[in-house]
N, C-alpha and C. Protein backbone atom coordinates (compact mmCIF):
# COMPACT_ATOMS: atom_id res chain seq x y z
N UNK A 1 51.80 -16.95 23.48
CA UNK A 1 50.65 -16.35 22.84
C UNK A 1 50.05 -15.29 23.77
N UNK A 2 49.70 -14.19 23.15
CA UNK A 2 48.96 -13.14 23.89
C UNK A 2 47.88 -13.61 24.59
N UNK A 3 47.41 -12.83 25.60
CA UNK A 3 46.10 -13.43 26.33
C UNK A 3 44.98 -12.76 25.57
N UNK A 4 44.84 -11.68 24.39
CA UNK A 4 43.39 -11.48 23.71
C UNK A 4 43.58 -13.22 22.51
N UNK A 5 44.83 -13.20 22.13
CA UNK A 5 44.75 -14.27 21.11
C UNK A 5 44.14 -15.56 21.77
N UNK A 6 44.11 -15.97 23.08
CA UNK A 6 43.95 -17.29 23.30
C UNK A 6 42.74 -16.82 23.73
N UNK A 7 41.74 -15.91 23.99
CA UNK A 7 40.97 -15.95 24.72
C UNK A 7 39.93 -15.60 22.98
N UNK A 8 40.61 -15.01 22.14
CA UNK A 8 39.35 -15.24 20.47
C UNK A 8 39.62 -16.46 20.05
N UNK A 9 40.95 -17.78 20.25
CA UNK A 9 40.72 -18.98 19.84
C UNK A 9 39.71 -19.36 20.95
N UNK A 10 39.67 -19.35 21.95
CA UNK A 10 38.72 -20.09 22.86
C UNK A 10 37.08 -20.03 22.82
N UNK A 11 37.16 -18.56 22.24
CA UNK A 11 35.53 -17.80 21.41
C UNK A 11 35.22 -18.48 20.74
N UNK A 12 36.27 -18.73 19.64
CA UNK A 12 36.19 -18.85 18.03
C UNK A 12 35.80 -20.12 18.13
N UNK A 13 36.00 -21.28 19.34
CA UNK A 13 35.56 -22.82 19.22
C UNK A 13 34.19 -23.22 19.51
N UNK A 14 34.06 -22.25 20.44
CA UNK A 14 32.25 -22.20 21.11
C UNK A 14 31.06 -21.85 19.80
N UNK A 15 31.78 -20.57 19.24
CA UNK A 15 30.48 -20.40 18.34
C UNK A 15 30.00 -21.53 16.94
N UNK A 16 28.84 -21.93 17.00
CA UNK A 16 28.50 -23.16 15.88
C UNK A 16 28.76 -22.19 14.43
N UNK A 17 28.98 -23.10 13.63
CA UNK A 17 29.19 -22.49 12.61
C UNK A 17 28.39 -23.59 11.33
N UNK A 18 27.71 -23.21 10.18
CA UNK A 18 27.09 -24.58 9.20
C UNK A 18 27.81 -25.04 8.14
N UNK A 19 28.07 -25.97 8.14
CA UNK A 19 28.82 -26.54 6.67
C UNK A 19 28.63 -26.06 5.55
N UNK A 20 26.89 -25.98 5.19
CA UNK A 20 26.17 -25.32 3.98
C UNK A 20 26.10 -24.44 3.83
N UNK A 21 25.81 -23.86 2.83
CA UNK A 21 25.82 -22.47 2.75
C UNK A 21 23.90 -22.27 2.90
N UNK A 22 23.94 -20.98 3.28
CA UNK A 22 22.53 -20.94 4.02
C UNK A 22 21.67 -20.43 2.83
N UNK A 23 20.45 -20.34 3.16
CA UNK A 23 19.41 -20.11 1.85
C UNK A 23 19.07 -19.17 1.49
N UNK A 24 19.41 -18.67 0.66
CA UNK A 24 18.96 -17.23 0.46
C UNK A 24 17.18 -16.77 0.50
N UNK A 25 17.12 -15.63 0.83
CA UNK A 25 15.65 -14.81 0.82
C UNK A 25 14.99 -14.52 -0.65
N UNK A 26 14.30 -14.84 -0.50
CA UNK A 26 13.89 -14.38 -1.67
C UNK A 26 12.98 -13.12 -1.96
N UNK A 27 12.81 -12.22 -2.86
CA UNK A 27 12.18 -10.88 -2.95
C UNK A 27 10.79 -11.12 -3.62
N UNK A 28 10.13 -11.17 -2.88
CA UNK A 28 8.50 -11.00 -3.04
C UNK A 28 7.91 -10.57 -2.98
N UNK A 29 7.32 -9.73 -4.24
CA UNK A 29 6.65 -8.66 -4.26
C UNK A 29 5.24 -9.19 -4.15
N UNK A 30 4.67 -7.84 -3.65
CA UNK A 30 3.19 -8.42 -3.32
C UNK A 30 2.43 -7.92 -5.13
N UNK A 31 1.42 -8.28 -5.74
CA UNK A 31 1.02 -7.74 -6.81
C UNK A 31 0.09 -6.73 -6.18
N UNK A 32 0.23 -6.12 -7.53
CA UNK A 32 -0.32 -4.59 -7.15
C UNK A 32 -1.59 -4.85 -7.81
N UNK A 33 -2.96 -4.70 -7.23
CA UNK A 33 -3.78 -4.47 -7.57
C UNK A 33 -4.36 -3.20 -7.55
N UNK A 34 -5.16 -2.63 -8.65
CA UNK A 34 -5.93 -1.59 -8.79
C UNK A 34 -7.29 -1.29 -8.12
N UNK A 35 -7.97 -0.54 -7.33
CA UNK A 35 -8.78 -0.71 -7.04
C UNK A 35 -10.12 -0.19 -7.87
N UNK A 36 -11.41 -1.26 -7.72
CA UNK A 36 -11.94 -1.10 -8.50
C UNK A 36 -12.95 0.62 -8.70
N UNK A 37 -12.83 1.00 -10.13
CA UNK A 37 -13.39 2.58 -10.02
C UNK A 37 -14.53 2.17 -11.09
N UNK A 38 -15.76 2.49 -10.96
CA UNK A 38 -16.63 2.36 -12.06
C UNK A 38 -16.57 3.90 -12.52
N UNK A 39 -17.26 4.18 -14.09
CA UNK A 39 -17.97 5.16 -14.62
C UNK A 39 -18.80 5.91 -13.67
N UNK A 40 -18.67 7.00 -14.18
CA UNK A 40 -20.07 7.75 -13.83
C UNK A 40 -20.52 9.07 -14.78
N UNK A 41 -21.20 9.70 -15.07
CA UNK A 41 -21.86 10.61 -15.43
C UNK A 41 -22.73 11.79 -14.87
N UNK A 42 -22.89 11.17 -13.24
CA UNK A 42 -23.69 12.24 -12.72
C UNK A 42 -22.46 13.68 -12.24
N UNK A 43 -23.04 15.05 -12.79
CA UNK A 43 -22.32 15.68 -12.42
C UNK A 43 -22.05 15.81 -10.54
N UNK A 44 -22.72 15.70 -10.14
CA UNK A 44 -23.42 16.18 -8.76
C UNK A 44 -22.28 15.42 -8.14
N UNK A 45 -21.80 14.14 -8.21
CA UNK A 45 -20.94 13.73 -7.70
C UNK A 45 -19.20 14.31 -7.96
N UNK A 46 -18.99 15.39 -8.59
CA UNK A 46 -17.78 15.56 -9.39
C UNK A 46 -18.15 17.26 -9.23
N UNK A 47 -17.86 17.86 -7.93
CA UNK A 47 -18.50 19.07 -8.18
C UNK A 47 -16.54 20.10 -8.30
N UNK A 48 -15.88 19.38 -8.59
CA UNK A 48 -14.51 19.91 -8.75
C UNK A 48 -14.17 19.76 -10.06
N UNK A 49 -14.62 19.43 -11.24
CA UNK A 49 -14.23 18.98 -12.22
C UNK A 49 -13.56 20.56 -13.06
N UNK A 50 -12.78 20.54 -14.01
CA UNK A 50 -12.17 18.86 -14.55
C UNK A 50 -10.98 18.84 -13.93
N UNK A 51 -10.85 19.50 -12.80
CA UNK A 51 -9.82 19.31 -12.18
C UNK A 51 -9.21 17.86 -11.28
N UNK A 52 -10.84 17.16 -10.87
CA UNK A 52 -10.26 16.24 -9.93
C UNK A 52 -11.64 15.36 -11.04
N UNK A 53 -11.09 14.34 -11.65
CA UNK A 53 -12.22 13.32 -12.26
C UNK A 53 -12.55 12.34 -11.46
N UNK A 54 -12.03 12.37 -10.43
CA UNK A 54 -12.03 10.87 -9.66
C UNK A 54 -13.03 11.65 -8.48
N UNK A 55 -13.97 10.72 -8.00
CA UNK A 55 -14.30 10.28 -6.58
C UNK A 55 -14.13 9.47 -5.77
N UNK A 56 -13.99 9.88 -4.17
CA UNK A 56 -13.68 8.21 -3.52
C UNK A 56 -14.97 8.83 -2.67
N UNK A 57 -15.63 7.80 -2.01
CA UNK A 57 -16.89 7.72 -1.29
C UNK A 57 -16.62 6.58 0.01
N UNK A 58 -16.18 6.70 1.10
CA UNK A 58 -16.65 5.58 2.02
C UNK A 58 -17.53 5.19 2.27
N UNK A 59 -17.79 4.00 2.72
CA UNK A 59 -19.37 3.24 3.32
C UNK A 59 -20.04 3.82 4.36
N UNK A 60 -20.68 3.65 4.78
CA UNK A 60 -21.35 4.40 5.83
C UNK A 60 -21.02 3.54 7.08
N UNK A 61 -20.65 2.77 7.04
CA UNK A 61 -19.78 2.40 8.41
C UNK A 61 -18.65 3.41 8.58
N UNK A 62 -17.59 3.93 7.82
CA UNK A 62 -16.78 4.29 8.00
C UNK A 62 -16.90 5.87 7.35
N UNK A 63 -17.98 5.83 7.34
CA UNK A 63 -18.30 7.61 6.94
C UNK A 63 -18.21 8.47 8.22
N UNK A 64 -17.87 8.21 8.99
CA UNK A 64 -17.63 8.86 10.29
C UNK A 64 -16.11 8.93 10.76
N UNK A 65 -15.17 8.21 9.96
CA UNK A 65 -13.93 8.22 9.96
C UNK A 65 -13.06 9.00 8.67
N UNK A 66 -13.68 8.66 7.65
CA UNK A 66 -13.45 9.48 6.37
C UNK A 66 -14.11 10.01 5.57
N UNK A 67 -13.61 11.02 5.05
CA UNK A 67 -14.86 12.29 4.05
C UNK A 67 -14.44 11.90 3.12
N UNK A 68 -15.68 12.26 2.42
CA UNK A 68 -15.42 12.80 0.38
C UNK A 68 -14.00 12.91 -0.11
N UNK A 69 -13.78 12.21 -1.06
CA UNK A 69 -12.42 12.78 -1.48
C UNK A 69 -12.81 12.68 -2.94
N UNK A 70 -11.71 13.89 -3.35
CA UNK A 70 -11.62 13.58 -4.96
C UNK A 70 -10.34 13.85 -5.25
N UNK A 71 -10.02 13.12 -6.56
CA UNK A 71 -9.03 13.07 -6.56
C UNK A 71 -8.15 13.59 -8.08
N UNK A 72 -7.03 13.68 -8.99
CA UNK A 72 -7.10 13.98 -9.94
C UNK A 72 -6.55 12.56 -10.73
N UNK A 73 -5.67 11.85 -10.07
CA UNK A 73 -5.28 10.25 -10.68
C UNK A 73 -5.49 9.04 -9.81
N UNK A 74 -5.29 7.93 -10.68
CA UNK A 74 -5.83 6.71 -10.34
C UNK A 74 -5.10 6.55 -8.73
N UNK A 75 -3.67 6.60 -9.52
CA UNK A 75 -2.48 6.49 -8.53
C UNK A 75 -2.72 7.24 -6.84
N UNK A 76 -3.42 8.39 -6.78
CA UNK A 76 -3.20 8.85 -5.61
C UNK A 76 -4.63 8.44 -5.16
N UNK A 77 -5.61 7.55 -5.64
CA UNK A 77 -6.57 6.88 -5.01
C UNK A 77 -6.43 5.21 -4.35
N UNK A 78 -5.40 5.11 -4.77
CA UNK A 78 -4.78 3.81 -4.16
C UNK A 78 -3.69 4.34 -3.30
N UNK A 79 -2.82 5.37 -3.08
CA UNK A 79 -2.20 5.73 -2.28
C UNK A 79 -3.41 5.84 -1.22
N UNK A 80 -4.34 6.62 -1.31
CA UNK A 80 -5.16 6.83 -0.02
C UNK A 80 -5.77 5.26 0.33
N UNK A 81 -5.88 4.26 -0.40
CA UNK A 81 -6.35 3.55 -0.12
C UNK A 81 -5.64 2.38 0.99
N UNK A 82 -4.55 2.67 0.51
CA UNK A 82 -2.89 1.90 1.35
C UNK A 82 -3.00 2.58 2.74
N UNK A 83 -2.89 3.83 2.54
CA UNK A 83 -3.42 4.53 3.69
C UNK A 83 -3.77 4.53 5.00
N UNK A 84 -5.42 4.39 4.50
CA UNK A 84 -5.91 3.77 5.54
C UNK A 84 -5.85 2.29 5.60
N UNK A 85 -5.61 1.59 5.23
CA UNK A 85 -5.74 -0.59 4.54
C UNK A 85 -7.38 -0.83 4.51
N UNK A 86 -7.69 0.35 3.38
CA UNK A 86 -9.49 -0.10 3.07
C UNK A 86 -9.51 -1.12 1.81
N UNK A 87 -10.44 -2.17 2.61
CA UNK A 87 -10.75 -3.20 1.82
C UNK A 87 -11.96 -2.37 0.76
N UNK A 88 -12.24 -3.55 0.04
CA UNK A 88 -13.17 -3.05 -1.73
C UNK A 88 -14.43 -2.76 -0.96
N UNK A 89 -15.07 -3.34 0.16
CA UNK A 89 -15.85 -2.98 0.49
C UNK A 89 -16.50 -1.88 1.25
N UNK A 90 -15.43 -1.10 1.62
CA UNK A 90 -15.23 0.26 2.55
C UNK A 90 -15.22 0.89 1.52
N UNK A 91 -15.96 0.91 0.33
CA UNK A 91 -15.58 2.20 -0.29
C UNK A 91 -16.12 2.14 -1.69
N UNK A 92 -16.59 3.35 -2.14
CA UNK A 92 -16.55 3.25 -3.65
C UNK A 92 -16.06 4.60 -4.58
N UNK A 93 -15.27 4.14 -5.80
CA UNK A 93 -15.16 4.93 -6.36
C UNK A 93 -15.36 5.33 -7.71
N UNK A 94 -15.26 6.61 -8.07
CA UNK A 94 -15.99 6.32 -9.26
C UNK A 94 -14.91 7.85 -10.06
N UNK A 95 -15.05 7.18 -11.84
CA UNK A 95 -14.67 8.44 -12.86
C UNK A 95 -15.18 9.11 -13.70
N UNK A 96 -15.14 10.29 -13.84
CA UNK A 96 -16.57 10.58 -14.40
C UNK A 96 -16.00 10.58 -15.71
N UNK A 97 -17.24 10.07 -16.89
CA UNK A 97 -16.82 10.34 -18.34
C UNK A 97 -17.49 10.96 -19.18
N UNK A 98 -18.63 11.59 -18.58
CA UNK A 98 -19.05 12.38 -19.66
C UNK A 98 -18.38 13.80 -19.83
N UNK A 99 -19.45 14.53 -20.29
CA UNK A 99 -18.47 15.62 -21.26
C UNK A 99 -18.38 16.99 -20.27
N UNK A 100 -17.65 17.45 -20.58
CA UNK A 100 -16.82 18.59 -19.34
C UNK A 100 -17.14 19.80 -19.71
């Protein structure tokens, strides 16, 4: 016998190996929550319209880390929100519904 062959049977005895078959992973998605946006009506807050209907507002703890934003969909207000990892309380946002 070659000396690589006796020296991968001699490998091949050391490494443990399991009878069972092992457990698979499972794919767990996290649920997607929306973050919460109330109404609004005041223009003053929506000075981009109707281009961007959305506002995001940080708390004033963290108004020194992030500005005003507005936005034009739900979707890219939860992208910013992933973002930074702002909890519901860092923040408020709002859509405006009155008339344009």
């Amino acid at each position: 016998m070659p000396r690589t062959q006796r020296s991968l049977k001699s490998n091949l005895t050391t490494l443990t190996t399991s009878n069972g078959s092992t457990p698979k992973k499972r794919n767990v998605t996290k649920r997607k929550t929306s973050p919460k946006v109330s109404n609004s009506r005041k223009k003053e807050l929506f000075p981009h319209l109707p281009r961007f209907p959305y506002a995001f507002i940080p708390c004033k703890e963290r108004s020194d880390q992030l500005n005003k934003a507005w936005f034009d969909d739900l979707d890219r207000i939860e992208d910013h929100i992933k973002r930074y990892k702002l909890k519901q309380d860092e923040y408020t946002a709002y859509h405006y519904t009155g008339k344009k």
